[in-house]
C-alpha atoms as a PDB file:
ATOM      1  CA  UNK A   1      10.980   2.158 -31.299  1.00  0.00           C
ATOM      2  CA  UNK A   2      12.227   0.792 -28.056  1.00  0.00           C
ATOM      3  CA  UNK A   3      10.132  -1.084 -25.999  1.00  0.00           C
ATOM      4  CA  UNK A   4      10.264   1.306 -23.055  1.00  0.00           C
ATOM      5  CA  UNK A   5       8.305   3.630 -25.542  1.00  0.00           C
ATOM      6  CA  UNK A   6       5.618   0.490 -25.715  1.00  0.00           C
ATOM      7  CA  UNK A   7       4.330   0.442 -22.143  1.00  0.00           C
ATOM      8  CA  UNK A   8       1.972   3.026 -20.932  1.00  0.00           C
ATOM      9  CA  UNK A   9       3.710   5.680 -18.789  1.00  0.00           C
ATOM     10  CA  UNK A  10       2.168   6.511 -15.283  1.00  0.00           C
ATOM     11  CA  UNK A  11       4.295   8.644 -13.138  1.00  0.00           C
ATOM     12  CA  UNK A  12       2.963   6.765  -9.738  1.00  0.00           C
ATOM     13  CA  UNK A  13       4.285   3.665 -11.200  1.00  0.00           C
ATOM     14  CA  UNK A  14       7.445   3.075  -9.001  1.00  0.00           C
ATOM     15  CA  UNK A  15       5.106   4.452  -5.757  1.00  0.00           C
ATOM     16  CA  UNK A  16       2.047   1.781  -6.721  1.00  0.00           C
ATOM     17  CA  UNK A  17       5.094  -1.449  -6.854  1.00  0.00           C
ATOM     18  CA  UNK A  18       6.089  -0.096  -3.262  1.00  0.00           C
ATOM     19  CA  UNK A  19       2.887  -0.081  -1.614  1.00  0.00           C
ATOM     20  CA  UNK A  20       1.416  -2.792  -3.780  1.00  0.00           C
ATOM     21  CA  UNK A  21       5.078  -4.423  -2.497  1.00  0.00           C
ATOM     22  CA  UNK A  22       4.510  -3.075   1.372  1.00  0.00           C
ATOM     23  CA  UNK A  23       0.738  -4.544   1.436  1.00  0.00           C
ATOM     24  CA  UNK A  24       2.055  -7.827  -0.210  1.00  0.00           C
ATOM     25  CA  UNK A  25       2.846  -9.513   3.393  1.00  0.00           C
ATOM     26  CA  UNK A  26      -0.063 -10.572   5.799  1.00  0.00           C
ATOM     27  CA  UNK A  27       1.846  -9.363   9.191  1.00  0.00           C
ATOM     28  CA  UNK A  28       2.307  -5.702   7.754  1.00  0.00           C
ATOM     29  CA  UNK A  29      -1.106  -5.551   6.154  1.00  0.00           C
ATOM     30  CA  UNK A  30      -2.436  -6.592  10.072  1.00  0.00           C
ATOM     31  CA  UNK A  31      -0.347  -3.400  11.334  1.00  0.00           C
ATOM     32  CA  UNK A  32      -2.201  -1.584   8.701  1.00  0.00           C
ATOM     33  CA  UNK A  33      -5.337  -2.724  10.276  1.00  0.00           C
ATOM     34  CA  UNK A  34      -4.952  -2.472  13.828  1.00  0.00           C
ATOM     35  CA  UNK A  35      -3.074   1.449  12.606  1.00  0.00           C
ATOM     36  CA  UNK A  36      -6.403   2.304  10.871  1.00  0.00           C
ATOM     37  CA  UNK A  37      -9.091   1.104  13.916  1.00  0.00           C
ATOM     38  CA  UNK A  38      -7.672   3.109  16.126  1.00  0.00           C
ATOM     39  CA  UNK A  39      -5.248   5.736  17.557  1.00  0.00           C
ATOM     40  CA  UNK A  40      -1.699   6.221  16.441  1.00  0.00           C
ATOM     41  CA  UNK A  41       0.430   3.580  18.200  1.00  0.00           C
ATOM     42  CA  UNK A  42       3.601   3.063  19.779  1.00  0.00           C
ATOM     43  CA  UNK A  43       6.020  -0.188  18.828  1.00  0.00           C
ATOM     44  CA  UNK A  44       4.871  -1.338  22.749  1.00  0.00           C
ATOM     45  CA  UNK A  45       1.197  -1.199  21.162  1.00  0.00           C
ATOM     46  CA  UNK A  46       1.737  -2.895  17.969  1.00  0.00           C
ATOM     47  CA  UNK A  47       3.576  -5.581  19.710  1.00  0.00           C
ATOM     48  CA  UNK A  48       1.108  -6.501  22.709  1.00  0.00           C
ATOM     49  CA  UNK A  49      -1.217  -9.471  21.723  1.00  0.00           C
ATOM     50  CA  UNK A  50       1.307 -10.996  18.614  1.00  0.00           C
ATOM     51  CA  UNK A  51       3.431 -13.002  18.660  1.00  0.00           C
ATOM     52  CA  UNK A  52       5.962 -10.829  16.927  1.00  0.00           C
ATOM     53  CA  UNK A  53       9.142  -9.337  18.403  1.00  0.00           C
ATOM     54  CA  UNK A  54       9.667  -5.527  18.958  1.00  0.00           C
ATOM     55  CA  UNK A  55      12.386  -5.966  16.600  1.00  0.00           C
ATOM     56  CA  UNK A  56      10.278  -7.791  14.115  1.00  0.00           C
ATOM     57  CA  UNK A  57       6.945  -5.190  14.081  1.00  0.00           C
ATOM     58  CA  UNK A  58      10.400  -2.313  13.940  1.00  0.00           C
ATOM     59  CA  UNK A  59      11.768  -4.187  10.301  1.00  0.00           C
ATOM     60  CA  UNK A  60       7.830  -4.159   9.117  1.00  0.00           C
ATOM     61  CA  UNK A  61       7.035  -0.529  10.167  1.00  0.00           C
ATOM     62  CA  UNK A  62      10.466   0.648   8.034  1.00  0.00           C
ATOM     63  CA  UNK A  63       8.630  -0.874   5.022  1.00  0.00           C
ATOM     64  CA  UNK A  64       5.217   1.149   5.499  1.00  0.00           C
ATOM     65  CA  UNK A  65       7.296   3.784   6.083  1.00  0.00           C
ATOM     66  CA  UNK A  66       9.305   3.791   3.104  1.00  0.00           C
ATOM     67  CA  UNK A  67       5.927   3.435   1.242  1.00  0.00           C
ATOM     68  CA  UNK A  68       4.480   6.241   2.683  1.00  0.00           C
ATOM     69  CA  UNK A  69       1.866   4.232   4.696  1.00  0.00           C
ATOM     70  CA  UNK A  70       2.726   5.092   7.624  1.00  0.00           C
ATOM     71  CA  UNK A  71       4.202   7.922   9.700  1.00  0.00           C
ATOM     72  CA  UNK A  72       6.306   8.338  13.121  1.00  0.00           C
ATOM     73  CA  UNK A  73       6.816  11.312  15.320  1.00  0.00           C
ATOM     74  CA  UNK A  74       8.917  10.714  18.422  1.00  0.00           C
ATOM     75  CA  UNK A  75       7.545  11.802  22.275  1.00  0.00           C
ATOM     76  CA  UNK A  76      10.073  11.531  23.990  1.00  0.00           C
ATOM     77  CA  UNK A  77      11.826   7.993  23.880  1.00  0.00           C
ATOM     78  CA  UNK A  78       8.862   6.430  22.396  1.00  0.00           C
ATOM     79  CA  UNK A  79       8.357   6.624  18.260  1.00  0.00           C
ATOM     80  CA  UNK A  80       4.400   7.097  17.734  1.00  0.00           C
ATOM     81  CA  UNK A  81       2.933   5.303  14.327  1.00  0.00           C
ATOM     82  CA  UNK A  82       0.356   6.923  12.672  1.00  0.00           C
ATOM     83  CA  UNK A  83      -1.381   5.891   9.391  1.00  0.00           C
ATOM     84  CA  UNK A  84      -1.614   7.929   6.324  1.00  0.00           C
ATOM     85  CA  UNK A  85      -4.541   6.818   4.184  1.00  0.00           C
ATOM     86  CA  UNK A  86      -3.514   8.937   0.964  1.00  0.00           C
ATOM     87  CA  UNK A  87      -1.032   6.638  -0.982  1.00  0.00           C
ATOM     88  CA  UNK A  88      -3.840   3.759  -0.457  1.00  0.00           C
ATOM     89  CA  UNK A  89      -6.869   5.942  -1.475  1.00  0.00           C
ATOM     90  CA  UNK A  90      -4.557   6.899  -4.546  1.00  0.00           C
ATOM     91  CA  UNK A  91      -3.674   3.439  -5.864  1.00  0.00           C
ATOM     92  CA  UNK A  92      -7.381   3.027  -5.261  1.00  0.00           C
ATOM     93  CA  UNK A  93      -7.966   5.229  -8.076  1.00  0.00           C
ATOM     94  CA  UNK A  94      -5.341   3.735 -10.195  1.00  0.00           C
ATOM     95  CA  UNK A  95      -7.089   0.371  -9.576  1.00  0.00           C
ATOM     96  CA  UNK A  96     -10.576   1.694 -10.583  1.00  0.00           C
ATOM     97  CA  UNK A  97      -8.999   3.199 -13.712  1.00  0.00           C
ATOM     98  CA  UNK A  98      -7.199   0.132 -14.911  1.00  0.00           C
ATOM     99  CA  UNK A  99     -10.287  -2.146 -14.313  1.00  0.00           C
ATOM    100  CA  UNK A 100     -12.409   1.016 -15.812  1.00  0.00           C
ATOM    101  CA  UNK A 101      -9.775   0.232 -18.621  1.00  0.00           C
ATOM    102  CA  UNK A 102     -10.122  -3.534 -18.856  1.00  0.00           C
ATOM    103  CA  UNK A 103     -13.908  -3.704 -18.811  1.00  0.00           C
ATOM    104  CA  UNK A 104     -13.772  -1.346 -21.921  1.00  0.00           C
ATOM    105  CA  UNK A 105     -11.643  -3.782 -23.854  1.00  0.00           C
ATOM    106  CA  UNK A 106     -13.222  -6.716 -22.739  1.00  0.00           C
ATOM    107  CA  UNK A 107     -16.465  -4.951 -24.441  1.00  0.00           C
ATOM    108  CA  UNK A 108     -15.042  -4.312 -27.244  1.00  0.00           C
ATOM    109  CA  UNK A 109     -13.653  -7.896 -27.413  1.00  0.00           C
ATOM    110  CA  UNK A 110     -17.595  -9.100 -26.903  1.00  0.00           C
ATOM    111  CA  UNK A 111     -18.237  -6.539 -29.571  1.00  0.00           C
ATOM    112  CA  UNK A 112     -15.753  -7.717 -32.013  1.00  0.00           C
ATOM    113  CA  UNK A 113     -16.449 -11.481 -31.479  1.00  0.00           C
ATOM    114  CA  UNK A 114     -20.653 -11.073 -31.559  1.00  0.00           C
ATOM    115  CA  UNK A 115     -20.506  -9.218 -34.709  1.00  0.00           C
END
């Protein structure tokens, strides 16, 4: 038996390392934040009040993107950002499950070593 064959399969595995990856840096996780109090923002928005470059917030808004965070339409000359709360409410889930998954073992651990 390989040891591919060993580890659990989950098919949202790749998906959960890029927006666990995406989330993993404090700048994009404040875009995140400032996305999700309000209304869908341009690069002008997301910029005003950091000290960040246009070019900067640009390279950290790719990343969301690519991990399905966050969304852009263009009006215009102007690229709108808009936050999609699925992929975070779904690695939500697969949180709860594997801590669902490590409180059972840990009881059975308490189980095993009481007895």
């Amino acid at each position: 038996m390989s040891r591919k064959n060993l580890r659990p399969s989950h098919p949202n595995r790749s998906s959960h390392a890029v927006l666990f990856a995406a989330l993993g840096d404090k700048t994009r996780l404040a875009l995140v934040a400032r996305l999700s109090a309000g209304q869908p923002a341009s690069i002008s928005q997301l910029t005003r009040g950091t000290r960040l470059t246009r070019q900067a917030v640009t390279k950290h808004l790719r990343v969301l993107q690519r991990a399905a965070i966050v969304h852009s339409a263009r009006f215009g000359r102007e690229a709108i950002f808009s936050l999609d709360p699925e992929p975070m409410r779904q690695m939500q889930e697969y949180l709860d499950r594997v801590s669902r998954q490590w409180d059972q073992a840990l009881a059975r651990l308490k189980a095993f070593v009481e007895e």
